[in-house]
PDB file of N, CA and C in Angstrom:
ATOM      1  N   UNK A   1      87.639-190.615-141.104  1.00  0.00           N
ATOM      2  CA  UNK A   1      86.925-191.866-141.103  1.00  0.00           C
ATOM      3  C   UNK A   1      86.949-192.416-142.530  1.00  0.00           C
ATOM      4  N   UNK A   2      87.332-193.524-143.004  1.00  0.00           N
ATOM      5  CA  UNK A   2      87.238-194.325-144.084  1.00  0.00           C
ATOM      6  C   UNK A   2      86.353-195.700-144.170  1.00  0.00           C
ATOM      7  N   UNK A   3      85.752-195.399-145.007  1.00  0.00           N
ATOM      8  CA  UNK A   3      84.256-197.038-144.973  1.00  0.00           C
ATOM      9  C   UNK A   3      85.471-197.735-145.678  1.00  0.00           C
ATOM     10  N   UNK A   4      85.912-198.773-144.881  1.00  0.00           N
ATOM     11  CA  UNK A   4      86.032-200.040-146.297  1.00  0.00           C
ATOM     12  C   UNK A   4      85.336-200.674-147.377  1.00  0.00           C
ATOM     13  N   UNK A   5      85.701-201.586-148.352  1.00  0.00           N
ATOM     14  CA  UNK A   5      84.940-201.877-149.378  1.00  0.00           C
ATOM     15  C   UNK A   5      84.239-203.319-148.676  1.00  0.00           C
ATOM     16  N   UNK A   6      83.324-203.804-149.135  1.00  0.00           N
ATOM     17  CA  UNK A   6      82.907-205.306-148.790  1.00  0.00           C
ATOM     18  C   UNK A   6      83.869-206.512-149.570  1.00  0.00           C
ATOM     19  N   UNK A   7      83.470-207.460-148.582  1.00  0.00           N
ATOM     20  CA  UNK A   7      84.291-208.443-148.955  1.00  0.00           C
ATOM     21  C   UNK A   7      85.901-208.643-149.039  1.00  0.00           C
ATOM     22  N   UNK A   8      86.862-207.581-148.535  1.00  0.00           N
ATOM     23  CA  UNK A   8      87.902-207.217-148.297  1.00  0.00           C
ATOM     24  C   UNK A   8      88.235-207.938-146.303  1.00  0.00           C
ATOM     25  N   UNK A   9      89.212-208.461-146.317  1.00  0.00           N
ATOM     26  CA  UNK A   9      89.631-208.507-144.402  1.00  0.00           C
ATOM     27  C   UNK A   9      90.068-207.248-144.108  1.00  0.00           C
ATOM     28  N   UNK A  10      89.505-207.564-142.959  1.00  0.00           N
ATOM     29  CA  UNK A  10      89.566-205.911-141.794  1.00  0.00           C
ATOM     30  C   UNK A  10      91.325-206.008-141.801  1.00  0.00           C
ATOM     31  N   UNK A  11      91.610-204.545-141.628  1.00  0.00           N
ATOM     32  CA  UNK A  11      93.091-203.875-141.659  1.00  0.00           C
ATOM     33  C   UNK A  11      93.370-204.475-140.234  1.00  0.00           C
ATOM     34  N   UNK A  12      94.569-204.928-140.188  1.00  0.00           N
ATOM     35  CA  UNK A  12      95.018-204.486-138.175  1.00  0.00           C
ATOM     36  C   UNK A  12      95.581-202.668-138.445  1.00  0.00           C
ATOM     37  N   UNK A  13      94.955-202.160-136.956  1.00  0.00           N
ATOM     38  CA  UNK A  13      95.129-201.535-136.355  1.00  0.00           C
ATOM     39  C   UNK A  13      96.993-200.789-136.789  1.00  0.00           C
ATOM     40  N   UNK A  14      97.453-199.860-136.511  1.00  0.00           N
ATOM     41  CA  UNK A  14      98.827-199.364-136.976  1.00  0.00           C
ATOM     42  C   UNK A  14      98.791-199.491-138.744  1.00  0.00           C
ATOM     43  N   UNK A  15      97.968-200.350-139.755  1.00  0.00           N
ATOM     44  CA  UNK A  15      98.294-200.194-140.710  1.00  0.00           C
ATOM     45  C   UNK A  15      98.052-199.117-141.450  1.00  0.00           C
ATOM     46  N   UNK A  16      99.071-198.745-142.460  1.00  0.00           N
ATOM     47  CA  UNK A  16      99.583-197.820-143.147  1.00  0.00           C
ATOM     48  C   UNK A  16      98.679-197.647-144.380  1.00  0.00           C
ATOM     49  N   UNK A  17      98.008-196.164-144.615  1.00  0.00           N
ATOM     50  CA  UNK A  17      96.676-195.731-145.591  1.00  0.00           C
ATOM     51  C   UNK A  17      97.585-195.243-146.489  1.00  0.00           C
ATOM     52  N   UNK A  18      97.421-195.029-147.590  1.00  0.00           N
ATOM     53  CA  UNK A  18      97.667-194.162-148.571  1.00  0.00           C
ATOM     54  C   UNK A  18      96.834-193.463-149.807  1.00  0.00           C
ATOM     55  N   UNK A  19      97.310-192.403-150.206  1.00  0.00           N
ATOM     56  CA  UNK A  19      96.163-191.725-150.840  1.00  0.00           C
ATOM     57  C   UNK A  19      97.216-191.674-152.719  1.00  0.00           C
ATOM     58  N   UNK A  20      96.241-191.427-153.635  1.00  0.00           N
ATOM     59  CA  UNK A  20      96.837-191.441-154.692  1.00  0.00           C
ATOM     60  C   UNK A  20      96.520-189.763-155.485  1.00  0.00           C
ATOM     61  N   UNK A  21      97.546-189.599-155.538  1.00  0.00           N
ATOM     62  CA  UNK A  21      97.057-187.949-155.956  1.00  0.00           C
ATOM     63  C   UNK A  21      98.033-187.275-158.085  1.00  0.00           C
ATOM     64  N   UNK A  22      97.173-187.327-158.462  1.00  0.00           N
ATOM     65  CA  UNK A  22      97.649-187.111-159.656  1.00  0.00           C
ATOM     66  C   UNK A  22      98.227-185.749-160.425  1.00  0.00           C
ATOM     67  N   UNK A  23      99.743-185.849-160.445  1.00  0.00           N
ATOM     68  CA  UNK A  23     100.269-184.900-160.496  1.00  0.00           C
ATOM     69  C   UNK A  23     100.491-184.238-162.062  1.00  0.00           C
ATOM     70  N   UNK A  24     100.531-183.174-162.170  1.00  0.00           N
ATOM     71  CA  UNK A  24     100.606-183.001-163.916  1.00  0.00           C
ATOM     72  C   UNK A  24     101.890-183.102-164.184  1.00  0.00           C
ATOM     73  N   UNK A  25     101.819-183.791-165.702  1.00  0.00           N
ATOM     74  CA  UNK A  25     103.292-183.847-166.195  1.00  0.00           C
ATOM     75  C   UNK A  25     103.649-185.217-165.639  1.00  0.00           C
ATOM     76  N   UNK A  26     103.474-185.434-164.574  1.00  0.00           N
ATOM     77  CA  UNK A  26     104.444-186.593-163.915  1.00  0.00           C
ATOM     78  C   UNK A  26     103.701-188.067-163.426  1.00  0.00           C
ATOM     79  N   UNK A  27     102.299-188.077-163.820  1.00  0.00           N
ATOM     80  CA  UNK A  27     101.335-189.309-163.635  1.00  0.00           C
ATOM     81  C   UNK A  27     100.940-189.315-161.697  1.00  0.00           C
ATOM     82  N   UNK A  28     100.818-190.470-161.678  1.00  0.00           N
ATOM     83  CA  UNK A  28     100.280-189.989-160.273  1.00  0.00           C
ATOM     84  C   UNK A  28     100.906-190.340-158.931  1.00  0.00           C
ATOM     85  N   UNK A  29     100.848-189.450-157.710  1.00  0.00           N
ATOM     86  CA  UNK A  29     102.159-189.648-156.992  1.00  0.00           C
ATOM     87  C   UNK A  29     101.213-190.632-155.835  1.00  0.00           C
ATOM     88  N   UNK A  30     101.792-191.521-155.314  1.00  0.00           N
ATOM     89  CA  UNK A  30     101.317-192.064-154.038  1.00  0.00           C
ATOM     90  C   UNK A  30     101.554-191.591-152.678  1.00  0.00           C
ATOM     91  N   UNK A  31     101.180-191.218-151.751  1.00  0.00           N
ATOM     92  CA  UNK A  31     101.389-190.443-150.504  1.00  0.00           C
ATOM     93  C   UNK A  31     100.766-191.210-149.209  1.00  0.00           C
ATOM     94  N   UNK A  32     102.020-192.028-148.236  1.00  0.00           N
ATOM     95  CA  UNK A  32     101.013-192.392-147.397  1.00  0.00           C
ATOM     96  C   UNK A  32     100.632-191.294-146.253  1.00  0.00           C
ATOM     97  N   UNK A  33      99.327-191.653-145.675  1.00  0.00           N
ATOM     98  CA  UNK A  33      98.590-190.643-145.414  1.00  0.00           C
ATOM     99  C   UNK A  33      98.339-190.521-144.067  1.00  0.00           C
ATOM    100  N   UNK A  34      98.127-191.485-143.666  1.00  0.00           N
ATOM    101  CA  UNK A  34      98.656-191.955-142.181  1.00  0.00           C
ATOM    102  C   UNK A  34      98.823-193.900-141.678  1.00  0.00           C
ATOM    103  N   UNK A  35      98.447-193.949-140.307  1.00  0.00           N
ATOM    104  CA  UNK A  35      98.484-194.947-139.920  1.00  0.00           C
ATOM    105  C   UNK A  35      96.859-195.450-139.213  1.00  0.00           C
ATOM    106  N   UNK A  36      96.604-196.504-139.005  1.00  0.00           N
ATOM    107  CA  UNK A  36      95.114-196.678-139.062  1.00  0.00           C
ATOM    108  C   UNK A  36      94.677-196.493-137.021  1.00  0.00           C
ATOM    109  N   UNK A  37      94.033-196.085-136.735  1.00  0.00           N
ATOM    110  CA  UNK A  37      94.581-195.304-134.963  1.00  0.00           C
ATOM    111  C   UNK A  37      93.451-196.153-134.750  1.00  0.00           C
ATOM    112  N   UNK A  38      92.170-196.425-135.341  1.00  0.00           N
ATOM    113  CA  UNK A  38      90.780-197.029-134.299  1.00  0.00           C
ATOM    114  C   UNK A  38      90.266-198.072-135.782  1.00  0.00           C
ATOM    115  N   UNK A  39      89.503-199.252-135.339  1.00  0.00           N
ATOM    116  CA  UNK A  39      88.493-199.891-136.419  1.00  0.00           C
ATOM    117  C   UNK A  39      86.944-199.630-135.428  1.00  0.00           C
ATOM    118  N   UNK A  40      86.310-199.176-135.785  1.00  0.00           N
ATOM    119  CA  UNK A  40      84.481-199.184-135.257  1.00  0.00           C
ATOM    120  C   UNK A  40      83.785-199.922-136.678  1.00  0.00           C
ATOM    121  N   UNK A  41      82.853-200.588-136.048  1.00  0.00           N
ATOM    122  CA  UNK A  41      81.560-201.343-136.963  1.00  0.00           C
ATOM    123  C   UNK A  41      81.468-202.337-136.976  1.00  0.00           C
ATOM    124  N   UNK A  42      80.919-202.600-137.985  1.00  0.00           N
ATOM    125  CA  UNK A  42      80.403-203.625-138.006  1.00  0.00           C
ATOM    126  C   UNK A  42      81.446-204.613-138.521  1.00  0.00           C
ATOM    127  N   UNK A  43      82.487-205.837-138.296  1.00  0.00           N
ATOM    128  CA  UNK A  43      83.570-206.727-138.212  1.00  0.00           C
ATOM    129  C   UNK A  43      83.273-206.985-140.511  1.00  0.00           C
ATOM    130  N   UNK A  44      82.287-207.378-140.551  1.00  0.00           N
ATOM    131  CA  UNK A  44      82.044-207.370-141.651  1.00  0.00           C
ATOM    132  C   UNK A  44      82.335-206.334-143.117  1.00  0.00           C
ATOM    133  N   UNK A  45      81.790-205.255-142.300  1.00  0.00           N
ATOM    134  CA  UNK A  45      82.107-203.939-143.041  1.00  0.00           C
ATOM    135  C   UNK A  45      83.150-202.670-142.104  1.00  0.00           C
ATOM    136  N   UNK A  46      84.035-202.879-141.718  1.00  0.00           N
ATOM    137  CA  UNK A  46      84.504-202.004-140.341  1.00  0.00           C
ATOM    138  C   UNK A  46      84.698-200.210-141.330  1.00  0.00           C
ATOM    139  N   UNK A  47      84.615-199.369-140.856  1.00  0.00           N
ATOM    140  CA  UNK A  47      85.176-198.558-140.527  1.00  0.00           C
ATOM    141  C   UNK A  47      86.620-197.826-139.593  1.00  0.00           C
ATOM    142  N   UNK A  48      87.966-197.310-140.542  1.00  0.00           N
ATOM    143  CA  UNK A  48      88.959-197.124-140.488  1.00  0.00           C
ATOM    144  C   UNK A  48      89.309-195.203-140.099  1.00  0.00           C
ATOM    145  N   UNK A  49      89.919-195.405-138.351  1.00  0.00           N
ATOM    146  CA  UNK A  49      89.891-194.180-138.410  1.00  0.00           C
ATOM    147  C   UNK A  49      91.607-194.296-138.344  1.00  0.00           C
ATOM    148  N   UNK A  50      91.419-192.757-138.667  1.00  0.00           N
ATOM    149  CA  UNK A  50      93.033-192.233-138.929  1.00  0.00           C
ATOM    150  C   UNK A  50      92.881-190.891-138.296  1.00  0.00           C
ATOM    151  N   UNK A  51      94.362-191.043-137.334  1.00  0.00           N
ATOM    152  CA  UNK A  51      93.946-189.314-136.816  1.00  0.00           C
ATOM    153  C   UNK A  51      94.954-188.487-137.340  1.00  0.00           C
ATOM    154  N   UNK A  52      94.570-186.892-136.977  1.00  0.00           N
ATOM    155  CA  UNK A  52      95.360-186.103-137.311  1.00  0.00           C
ATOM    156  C   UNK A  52      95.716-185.275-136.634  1.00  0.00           C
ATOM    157  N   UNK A  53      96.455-183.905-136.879  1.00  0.00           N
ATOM    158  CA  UNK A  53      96.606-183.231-135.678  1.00  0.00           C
ATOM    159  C   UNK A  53      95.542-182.157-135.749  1.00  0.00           C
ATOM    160  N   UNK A  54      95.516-181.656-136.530  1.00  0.00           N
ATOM    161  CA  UNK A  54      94.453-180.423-137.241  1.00  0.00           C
ATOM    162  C   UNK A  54      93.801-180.472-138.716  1.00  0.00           C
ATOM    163  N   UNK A  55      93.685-179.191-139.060  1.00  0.00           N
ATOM    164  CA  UNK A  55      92.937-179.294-140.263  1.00  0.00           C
ATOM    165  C   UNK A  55      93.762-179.264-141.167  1.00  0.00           C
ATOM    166  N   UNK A  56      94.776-178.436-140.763  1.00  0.00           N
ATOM    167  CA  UNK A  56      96.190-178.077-141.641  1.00  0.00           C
ATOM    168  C   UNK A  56      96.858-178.913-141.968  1.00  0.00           C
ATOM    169  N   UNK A  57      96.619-180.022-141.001  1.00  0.00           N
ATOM    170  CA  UNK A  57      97.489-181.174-141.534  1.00  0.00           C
ATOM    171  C   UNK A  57      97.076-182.305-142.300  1.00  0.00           C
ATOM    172  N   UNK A  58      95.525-181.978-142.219  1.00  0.00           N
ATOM    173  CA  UNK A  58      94.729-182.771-143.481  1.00  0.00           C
ATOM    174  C   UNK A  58      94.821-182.205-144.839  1.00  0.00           C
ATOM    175  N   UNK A  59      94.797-180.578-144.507  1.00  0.00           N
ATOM    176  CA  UNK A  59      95.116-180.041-146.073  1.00  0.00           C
ATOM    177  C   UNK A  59      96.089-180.445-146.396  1.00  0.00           C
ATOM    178  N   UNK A  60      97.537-180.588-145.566  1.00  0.00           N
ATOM    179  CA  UNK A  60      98.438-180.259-146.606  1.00  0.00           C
ATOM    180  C   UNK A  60      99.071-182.004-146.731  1.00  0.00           C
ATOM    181  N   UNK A  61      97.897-182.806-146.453  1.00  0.00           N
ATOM    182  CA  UNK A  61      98.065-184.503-147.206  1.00  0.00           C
ATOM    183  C   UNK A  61      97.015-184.347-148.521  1.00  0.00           C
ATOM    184  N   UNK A  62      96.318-182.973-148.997  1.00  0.00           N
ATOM    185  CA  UNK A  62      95.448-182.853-150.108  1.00  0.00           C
ATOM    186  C   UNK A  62      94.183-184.257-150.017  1.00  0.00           C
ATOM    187  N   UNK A  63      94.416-184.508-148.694  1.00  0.00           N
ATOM    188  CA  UNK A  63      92.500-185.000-148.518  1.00  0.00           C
ATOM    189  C   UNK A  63      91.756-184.721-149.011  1.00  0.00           C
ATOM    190  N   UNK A  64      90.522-185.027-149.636  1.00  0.00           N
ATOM    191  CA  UNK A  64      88.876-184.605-150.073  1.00  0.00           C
ATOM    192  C   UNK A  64      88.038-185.861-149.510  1.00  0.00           C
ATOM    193  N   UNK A  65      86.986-185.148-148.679  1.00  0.00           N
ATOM    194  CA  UNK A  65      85.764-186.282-148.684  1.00  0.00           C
ATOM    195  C   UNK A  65      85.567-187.050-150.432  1.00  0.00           C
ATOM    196  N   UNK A  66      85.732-188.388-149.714  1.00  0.00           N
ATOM    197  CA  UNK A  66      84.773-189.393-150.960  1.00  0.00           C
ATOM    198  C   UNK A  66      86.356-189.835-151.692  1.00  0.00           C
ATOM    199  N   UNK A  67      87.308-189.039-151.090  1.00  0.00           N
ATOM    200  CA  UNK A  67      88.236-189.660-152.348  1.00  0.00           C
ATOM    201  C   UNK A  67      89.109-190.999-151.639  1.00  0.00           C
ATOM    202  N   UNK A  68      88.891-191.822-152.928  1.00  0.00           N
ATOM    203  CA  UNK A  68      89.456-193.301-152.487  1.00  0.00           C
ATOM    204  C   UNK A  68      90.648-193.207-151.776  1.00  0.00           C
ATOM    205  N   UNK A  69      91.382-194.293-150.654  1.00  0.00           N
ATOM    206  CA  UNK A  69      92.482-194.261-149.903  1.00  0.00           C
ATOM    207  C   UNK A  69      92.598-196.054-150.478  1.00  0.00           C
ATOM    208  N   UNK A  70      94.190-196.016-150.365  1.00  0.00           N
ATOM    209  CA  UNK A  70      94.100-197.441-150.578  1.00  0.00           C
ATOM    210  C   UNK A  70      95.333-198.054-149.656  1.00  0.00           C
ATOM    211  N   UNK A  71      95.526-199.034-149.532  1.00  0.00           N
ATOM    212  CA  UNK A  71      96.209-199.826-148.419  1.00  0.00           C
ATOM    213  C   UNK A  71      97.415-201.235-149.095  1.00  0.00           C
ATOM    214  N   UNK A  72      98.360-201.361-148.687  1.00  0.00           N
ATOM    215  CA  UNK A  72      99.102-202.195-149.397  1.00  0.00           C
ATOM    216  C   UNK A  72      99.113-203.657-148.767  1.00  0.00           C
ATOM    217  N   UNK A  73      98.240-204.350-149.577  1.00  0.00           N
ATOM    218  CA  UNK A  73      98.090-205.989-149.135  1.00  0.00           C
ATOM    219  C   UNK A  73      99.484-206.683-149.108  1.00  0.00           C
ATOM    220  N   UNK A  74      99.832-207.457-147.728  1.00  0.00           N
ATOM    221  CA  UNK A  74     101.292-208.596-147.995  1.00  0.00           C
ATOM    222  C   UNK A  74     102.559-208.016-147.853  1.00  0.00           C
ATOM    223  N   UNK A  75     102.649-206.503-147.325  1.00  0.00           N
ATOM    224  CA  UNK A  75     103.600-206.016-147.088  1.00  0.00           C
ATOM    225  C   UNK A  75     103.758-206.300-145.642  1.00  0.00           C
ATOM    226  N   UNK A  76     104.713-205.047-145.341  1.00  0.00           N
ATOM    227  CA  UNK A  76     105.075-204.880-144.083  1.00  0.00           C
ATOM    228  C   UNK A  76     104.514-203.379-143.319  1.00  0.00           C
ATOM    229  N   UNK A  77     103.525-202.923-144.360  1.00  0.00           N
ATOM    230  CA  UNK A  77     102.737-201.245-144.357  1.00  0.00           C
ATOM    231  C   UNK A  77     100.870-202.309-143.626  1.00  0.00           C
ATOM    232  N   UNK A  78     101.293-203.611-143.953  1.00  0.00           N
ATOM    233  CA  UNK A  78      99.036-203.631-143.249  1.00  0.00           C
ATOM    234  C   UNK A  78      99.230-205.052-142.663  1.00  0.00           C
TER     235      UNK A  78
END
């Protein structure tokens, strides 16, 4: 589950999350993380779910609760 920020437009649905993960030596790598599967809430503030298959497959995208995901505005990824 991902809260969006305020004042941002709601994602469509299929768009593409990505996470930013900072690698040593090499600055920081971008990883997309999945695709956006459900929106719930409030239209204003929605909430962004993304599924997975297991837990294993959240570890090994190096997920953490609270850590920012970000989304690419004007592409062909949202």
């Amino acid at each position: 589950m991902i809260e969006s920020l305020p004042d941002l437009p709601a994602l469509d649905l299929e768009s593409v999350l990505f996470a930013r993960e900072e690698v040593e030596g090499e600055g920081d790598e971008v990883t997309a993380i999945g695709r956006v599967f459900d929106v719930i809430g409030p239209v204003t503030r929605p909430y962004y779910c993304v599924r997975f298959n297991s837990e294993e497959h959240i570890r090994s995208k190096n997920l953490k609760k609270g850590q920012q995901i970000y989304f690419a505005p004007k592409t062909e990824h949202t």
